[in-house]
C-alpha atoms as a PDB file:
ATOM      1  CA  UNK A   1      34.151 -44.406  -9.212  1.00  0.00           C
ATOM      2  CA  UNK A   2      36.755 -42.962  -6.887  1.00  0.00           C
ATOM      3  CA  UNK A   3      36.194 -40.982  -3.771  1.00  0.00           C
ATOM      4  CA  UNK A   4      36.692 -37.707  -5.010  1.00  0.00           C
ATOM      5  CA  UNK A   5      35.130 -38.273  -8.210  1.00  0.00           C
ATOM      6  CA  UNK A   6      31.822 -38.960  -5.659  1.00  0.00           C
ATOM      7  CA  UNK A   7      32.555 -35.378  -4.265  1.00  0.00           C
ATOM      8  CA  UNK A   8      33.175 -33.812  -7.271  1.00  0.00           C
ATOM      9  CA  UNK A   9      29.724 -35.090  -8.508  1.00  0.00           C
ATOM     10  CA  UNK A  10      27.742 -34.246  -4.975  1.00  0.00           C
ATOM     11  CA  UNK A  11      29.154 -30.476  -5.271  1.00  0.00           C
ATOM     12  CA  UNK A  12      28.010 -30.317  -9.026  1.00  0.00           C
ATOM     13  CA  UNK A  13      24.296 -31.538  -7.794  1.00  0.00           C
ATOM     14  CA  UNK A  14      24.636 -29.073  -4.817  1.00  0.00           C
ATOM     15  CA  UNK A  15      25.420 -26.533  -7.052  1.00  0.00           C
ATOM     16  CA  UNK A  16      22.856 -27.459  -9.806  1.00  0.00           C
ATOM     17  CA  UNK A  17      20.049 -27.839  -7.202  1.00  0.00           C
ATOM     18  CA  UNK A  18      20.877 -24.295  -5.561  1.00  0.00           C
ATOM     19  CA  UNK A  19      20.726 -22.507  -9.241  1.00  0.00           C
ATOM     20  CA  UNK A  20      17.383 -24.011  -9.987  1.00  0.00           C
ATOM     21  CA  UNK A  21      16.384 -22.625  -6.187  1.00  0.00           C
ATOM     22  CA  UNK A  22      17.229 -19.745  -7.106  1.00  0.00           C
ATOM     23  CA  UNK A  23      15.618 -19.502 -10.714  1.00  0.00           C
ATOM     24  CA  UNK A  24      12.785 -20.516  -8.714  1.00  0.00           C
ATOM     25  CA  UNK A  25      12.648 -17.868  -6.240  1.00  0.00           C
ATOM     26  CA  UNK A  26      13.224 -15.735  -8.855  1.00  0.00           C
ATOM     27  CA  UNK A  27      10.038 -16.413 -10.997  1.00  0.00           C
ATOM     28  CA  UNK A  28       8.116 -16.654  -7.454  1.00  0.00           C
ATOM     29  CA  UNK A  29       9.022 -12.738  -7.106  1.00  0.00           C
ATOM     30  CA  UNK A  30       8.169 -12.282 -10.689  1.00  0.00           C
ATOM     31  CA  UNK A  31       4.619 -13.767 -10.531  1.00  0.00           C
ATOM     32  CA  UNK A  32       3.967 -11.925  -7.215  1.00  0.00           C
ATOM     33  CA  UNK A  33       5.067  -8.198  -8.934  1.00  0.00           C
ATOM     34  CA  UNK A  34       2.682  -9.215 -11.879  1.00  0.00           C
ATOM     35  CA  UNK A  35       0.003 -10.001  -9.153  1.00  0.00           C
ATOM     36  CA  UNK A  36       0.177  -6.470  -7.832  1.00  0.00           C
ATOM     37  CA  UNK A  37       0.184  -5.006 -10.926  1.00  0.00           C
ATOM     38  CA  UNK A  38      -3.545  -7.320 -11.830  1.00  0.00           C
ATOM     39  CA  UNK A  39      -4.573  -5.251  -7.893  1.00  0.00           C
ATOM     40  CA  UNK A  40      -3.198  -2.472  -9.295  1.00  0.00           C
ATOM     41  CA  UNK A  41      -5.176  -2.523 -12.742  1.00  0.00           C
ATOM     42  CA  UNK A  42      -8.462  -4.321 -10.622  1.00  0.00           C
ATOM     43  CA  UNK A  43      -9.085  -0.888  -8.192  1.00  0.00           C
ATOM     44  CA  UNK A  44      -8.262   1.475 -10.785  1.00  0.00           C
ATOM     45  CA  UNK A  45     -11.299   0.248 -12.564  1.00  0.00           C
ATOM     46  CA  UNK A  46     -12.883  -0.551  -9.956  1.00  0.00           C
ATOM     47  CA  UNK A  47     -12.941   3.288  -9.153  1.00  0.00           C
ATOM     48  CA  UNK A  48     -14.373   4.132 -12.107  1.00  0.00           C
ATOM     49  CA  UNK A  49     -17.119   1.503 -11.833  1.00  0.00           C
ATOM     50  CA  UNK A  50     -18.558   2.983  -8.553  1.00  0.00           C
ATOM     51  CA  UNK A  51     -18.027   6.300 -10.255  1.00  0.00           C
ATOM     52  CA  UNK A  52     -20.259   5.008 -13.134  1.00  0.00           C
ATOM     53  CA  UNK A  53     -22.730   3.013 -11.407  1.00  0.00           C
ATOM     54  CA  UNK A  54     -23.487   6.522  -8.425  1.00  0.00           C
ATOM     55  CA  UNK A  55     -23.837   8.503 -11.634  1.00  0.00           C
ATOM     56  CA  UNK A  56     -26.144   6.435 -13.200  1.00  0.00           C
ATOM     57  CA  UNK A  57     -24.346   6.148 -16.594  1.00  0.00           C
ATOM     58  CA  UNK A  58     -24.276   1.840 -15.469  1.00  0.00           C
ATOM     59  CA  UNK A  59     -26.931  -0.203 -13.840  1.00  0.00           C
ATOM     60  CA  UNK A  60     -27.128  -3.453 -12.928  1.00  0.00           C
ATOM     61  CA  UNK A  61     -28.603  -5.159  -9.991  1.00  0.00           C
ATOM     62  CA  UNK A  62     -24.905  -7.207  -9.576  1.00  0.00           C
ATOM     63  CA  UNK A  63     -23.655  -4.111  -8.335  1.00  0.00           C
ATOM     64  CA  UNK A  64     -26.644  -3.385  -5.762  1.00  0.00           C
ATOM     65  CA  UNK A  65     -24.612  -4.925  -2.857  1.00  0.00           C
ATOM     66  CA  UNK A  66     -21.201  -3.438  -3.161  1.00  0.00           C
ATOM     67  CA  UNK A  67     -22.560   0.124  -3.813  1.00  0.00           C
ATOM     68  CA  UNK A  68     -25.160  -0.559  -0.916  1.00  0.00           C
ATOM     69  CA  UNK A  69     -21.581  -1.438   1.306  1.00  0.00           C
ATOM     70  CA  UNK A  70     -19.616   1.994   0.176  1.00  0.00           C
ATOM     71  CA  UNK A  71     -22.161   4.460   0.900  1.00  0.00           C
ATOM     72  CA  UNK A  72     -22.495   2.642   3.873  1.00  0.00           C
ATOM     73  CA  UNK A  73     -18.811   3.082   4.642  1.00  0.00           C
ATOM     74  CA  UNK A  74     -18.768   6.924   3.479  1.00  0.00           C
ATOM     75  CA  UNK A  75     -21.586   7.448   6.089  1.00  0.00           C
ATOM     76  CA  UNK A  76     -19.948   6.335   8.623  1.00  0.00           C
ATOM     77  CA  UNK A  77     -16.967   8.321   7.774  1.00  0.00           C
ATOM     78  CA  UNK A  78     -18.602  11.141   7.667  1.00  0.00           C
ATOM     79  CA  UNK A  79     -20.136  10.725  11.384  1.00  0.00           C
ATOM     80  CA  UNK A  80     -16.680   9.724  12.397  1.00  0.00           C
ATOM     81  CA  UNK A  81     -15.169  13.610  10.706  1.00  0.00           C
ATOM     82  CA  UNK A  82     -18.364  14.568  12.279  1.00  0.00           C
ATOM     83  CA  UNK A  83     -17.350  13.454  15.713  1.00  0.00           C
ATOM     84  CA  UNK A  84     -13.601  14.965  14.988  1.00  0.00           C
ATOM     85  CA  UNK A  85     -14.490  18.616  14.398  1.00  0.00           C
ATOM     86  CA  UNK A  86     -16.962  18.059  17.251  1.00  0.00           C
ATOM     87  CA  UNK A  87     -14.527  17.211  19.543  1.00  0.00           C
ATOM     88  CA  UNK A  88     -11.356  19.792  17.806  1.00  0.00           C
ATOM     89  CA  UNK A  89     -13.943  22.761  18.564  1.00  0.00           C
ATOM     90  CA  UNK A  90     -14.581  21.645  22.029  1.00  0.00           C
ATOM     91  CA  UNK A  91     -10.724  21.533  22.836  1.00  0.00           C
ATOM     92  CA  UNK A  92     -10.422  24.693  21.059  1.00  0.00           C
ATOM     93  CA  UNK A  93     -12.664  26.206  23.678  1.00  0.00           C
ATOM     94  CA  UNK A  94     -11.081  24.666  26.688  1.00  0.00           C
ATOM     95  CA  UNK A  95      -7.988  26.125  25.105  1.00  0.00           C
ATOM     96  CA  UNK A  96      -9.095  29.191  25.801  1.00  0.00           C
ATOM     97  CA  UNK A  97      -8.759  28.890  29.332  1.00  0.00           C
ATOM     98  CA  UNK A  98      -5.690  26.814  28.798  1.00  0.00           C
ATOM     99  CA  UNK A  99      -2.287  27.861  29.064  1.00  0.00           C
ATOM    100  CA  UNK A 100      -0.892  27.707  25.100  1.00  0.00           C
ATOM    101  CA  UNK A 101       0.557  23.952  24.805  1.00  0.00           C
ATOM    102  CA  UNK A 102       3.908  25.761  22.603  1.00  0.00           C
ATOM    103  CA  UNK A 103       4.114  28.133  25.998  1.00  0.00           C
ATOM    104  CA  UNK A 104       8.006  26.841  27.355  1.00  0.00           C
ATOM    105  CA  UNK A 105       8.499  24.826  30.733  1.00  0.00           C
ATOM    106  CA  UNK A 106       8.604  25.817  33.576  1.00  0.00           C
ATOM    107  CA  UNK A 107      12.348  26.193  35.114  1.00  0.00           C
ATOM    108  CA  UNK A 108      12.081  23.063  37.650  1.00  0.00           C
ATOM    109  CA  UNK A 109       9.916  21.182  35.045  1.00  0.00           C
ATOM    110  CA  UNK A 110      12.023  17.407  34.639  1.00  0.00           C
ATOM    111  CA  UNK A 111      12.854  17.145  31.384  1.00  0.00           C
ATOM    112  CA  UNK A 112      13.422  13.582  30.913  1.00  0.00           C
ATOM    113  CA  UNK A 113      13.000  10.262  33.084  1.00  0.00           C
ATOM    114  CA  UNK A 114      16.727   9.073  33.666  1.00  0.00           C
ATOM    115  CA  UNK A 115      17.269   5.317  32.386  1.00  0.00           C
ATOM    116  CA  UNK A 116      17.069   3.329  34.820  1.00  0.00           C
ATOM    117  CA  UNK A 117      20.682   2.215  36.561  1.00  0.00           C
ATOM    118  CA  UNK A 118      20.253  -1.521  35.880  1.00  0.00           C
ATOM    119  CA  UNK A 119      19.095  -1.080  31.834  1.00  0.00           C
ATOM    120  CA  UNK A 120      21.262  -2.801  30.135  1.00  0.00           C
ATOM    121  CA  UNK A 121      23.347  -0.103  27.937  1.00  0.00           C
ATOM    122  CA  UNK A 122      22.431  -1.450  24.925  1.00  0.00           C
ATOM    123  CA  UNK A 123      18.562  -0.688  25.264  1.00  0.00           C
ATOM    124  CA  UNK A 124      19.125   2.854  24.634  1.00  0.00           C
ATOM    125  CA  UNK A 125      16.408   3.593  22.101  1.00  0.00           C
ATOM    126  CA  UNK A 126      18.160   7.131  21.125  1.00  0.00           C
ATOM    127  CA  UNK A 127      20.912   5.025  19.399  1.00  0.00           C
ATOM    128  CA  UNK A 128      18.667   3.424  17.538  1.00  0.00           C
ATOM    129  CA  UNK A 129      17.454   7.063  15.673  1.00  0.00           C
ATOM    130  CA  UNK A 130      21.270   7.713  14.685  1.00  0.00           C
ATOM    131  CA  UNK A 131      21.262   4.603  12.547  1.00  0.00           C
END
């Protein structure tokens, strides 16, 4: 077997070995789409479970623990929206003593820190929002 011939067989096995990399890769992505799909499929009933088990219309004691964790979680939730209108009202009276926040600047108000001189120019996060 000649030289090239060696070459000629090395690029075919190249080439072979990066189509089956790529058939791999391929059915990798596959499996992982069908996987979301199983999550997907897995909360939606999962939804209706809880809404099954809170009514009543299921019971089983397997479920005790999970349920036990969610109204758990929507408790805290609501202490935590609680805690959020508290503290909107309270800033809604201070605001009445404020000055409005859309009220415009004052004349001699800076508008914008300068960059500074020895930023390199291509850190300029404006050009980044143009893109």
């Amino acid at each position: 077997m000649g030289f090239f011939d060696k070459v000629k067989e090395k690029a075919g096995d190249i080439a072979g070995d990066t189509q089956r990399a790529a058939k791999v890769q391929q059915a990798q992505m596959k499996v992982k789409s069908i996987q979301g799909e199983i999550a997907k499929a897995e909360a939606e009933i999962g939804a209706v479970a809880v809404g099954l088990i809170e009514s009543g219309a299921v019971a089983n004691a397997a479920f005790d623990e999970g349920i036990a964790k969610i109204k758990d979680a929507r408790d805290r939730i609501a202490e935590k929206n609680a805690e959020i209108a508290a503290l909107k009202a309270e800033g809604a009276a201070g605001a009445e003593d404020a000055p409005a926040a859309d009220a415009a600047p004052a004349a001699d108000a800076p508008v914008a820190e300068a960059p500074a001189a020895d930023a390199p120019a291509g850190d300029d996060p404006s050009a980044t929002l143009e893109s």
